[in-house]
Protein backbone atom coordinates (compact mmCIF):
# COMPACT_ATOMS: atom_id res chain seq x y z
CA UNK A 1 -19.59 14.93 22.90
CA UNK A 2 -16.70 13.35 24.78
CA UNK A 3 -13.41 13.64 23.63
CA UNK A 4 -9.98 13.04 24.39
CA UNK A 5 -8.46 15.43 27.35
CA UNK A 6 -5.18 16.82 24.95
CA UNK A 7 -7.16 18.81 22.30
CA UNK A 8 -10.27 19.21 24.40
CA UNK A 9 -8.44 21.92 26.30
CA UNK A 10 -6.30 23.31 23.38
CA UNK A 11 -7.09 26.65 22.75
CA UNK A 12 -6.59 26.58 18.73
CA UNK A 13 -8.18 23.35 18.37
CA UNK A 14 -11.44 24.88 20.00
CA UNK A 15 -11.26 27.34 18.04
CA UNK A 16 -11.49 25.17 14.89
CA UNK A 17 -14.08 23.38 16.33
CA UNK A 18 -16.02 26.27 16.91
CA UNK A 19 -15.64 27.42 13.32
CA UNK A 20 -16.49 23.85 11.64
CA UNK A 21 -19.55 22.74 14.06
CA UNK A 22 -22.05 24.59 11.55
CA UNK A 23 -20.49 23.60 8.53
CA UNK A 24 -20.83 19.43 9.37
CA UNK A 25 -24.32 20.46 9.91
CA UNK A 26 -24.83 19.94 6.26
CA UNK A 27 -23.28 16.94 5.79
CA UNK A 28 -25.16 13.24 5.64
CA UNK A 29 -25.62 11.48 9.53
CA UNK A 30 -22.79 8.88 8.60
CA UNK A 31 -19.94 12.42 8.23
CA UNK A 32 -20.86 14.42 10.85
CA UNK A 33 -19.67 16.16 13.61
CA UNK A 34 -19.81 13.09 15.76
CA UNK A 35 -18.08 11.34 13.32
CA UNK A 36 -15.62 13.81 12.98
CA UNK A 37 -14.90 13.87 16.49
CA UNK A 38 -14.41 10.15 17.40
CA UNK A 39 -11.90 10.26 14.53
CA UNK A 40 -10.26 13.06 15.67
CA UNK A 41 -9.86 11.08 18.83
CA UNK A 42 -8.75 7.71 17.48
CA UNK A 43 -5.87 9.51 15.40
CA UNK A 44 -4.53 10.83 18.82
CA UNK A 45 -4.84 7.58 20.02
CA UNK A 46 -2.63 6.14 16.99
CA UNK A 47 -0.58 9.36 17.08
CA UNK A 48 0.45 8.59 20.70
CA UNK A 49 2.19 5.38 19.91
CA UNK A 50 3.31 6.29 16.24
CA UNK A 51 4.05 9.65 16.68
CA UNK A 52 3.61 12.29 14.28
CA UNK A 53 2.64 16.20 14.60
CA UNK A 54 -0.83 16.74 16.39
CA UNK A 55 -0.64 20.24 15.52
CA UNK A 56 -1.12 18.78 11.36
CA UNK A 57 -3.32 15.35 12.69
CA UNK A 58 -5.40 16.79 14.67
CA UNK A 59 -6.66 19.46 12.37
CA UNK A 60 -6.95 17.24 9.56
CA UNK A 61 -9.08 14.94 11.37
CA UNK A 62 -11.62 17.32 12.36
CA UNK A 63 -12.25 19.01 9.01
CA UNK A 64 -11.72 15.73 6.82
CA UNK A 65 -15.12 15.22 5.83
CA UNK A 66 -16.00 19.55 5.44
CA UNK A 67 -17.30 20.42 2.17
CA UNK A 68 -18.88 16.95 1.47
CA UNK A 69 -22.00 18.50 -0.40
CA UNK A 70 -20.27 20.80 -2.74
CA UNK A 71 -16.92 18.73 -3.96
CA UNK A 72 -15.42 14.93 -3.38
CA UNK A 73 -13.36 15.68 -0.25
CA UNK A 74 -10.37 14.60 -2.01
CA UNK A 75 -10.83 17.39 -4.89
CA UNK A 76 -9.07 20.73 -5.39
CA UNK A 77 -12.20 22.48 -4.96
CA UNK A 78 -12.32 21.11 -1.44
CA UNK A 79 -8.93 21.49 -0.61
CA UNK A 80 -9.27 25.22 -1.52
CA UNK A 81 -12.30 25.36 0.42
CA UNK A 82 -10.13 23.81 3.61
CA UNK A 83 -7.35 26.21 2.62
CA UNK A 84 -9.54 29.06 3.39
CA UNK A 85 -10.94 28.19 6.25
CA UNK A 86 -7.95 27.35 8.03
CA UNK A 87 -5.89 30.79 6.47
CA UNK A 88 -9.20 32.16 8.33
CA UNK A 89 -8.53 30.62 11.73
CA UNK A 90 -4.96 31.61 11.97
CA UNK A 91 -3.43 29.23 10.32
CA UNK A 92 -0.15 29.46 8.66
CA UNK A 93 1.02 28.63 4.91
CA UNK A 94 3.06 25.75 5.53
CA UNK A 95 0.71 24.22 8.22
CA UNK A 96 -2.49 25.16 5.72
CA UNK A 97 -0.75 23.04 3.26
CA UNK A 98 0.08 20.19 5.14
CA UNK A 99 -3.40 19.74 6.66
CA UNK A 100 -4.87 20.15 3.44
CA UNK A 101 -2.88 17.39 2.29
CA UNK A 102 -3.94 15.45 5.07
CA UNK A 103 -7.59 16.39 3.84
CA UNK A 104 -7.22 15.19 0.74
CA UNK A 105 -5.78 12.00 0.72
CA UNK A 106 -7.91 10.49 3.86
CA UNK A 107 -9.96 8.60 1.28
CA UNK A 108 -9.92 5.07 0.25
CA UNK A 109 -11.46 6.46 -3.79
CA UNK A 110 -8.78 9.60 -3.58
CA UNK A 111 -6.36 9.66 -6.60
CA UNK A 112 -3.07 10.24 -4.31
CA UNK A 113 -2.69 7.56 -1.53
CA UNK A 114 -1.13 8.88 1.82
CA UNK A 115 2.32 9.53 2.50
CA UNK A 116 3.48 10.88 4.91
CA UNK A 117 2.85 9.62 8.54
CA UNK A 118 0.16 12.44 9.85
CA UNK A 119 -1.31 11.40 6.31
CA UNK A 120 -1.58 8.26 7.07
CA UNK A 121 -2.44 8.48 10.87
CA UNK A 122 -5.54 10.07 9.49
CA UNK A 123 -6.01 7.88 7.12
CA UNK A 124 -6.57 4.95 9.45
CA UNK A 125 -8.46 7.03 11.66
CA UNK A 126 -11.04 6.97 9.17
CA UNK A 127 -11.03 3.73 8.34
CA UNK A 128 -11.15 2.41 11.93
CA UNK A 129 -14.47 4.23 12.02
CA UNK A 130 -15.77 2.28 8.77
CA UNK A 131 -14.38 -0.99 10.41
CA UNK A 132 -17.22 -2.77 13.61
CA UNK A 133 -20.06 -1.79 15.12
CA UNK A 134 -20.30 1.93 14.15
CA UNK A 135 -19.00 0.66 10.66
CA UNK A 136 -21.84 -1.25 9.98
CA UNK A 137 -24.15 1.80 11.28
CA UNK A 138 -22.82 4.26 9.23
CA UNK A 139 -23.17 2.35 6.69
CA UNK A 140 -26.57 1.86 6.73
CA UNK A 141 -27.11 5.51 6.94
CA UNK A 142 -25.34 6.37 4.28
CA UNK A 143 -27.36 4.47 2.06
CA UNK A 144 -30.42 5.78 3.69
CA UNK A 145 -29.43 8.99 2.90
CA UNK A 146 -28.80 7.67 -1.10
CA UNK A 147 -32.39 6.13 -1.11
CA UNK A 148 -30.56 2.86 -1.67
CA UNK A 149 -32.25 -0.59 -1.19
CA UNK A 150 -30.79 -2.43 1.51
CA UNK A 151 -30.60 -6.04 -0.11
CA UNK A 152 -30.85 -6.90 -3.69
CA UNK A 153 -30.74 -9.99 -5.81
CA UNK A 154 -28.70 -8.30 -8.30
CA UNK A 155 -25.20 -8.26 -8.63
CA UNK A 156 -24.64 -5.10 -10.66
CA UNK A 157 -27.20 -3.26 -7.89
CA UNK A 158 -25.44 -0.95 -4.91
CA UNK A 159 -27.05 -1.55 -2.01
CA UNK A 160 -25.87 -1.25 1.88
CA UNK A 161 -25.26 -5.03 1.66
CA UNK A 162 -22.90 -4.25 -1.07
CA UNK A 163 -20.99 -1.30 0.33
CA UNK A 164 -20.48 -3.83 3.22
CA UNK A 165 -19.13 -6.38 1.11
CA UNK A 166 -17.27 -4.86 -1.87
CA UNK A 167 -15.76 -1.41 0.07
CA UNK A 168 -15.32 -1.75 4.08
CA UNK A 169 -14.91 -5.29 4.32
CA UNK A 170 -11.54 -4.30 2.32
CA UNK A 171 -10.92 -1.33 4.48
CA UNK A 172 -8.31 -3.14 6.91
CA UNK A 173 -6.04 -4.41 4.62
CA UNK A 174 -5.99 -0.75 3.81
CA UNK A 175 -4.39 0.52 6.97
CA UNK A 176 -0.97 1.71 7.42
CA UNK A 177 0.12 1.84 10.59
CA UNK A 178 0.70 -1.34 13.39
CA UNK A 179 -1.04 0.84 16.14
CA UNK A 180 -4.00 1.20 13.87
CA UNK A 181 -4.21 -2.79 12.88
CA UNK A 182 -4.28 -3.58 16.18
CA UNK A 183 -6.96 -1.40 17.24
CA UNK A 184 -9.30 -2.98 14.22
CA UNK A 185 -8.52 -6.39 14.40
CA UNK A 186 -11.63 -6.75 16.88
CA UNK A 187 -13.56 -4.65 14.84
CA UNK A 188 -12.65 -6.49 11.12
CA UNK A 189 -13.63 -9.43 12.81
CA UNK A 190 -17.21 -8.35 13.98
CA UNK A 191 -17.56 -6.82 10.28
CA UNK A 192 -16.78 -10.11 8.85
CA UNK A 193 -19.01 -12.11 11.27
CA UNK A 194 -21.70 -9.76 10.67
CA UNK A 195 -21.56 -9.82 6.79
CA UNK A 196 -21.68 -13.88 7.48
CA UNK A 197 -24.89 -13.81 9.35
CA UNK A 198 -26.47 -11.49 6.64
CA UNK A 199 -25.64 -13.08 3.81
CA UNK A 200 -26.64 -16.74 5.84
CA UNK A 201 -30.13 -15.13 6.45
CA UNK A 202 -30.57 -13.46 3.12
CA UNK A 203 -29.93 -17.02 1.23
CA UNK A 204 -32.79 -18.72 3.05
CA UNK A 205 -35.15 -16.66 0.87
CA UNK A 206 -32.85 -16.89 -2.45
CA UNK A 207 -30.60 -13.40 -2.23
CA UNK A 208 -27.09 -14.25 -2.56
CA UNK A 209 -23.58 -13.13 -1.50
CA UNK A 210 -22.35 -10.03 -3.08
């Protein structure tokens, strides 16, 4: 997996890669490593023209999706579980918390919006990678993954269609940051056209927009 040249070489971050590769082996195709990774990479992308710490961003993009299969990854019980694992990779107290916090409030259904910048250079990080293309991909996964039906004529029913059109079609007005609304315009844009084209193809035999 290619990723950007900063943390590639860092010693620490290697390290922490090394020590969460296994664990995202349990997780769903749409929140894996990969995923992890290319977020990881487009928050040091953001974090180079916002600025922030890399040392908290960096971190906190990597393990934002650990622990999936055990607790919401905005929970305490996952934020204890992150807490550990970075105590255990030489982490200290104060940069434990902060990338915990990072953790935690990454998702668009957490209970505490981000706040601080690296929060919410992570934050958009994420959502970039719901946003386009690779949106609309890991989308689909996901609800392969759920045994979902991919269209349905009911409102009320959660399909992919619907996770397209009720959650990451909203994800860019979400964003916080002006690097990070530049960088999706393109891909908002190709979300929209696609939902278009799906729900112009799904009316011609009677399933309408959702």
């Amino acid at each position: 997996m290619r990723v950007m040249q900063k943390f590639r070489r860092d010693p620490s971050f290697q390290q922490l890669l090394g020590a969460v590769a296994p664990l995202y082996e349990r997780n769903d195709p749409a929140h894996d490593l990969a995923h992890a990774l290319r977020v990881t990479s487009i928050a040091e992308k953001i974090a180079a023209e916002e600025g922030g710490d890399l040392r908290v961003i960096l971190p906190g993009a990597l393990c934002h999706d650990l622990g999936r299969w055990e607790a919401p990854s905005h929970s305490d019980a996952n934020g204890a579980f992150i807490a550990s694992l970075l105590e255990g990779q030489g982490y200290d107290a104060e940069a434990t918390r902060k990338i915990v916090r990072v953790v935690m409030r990454h998702s668009l259904r957490g209970p505490t919006p981000p706040e601080t910048l690296d929060e919410k250079i992570v934050f958009d990080a994420d959502k970039l990678e719901s946003l386009g293309a690779i949106g609309i991909g890991r989308c689909f996964a996901v609800s392969g993954s759920l045994d979902q039906e991919l269209f349905a004529s009911q409102a009320s029913a959660v399909t992919a269609q619907s996770m397209l059109t009720d959650h990451l079609s909203r994800s860019y007005d979400r964003l916080h940051t002006a690097s990070a609304r530049r960088l999706g315009k393109t891909r908002y844009a190709f979300l929209m056209n696609y939902i278009d084209q799906l729900e112009s193809e799904l009316a011609v035999v009677g399933v309408g927009p959702r």
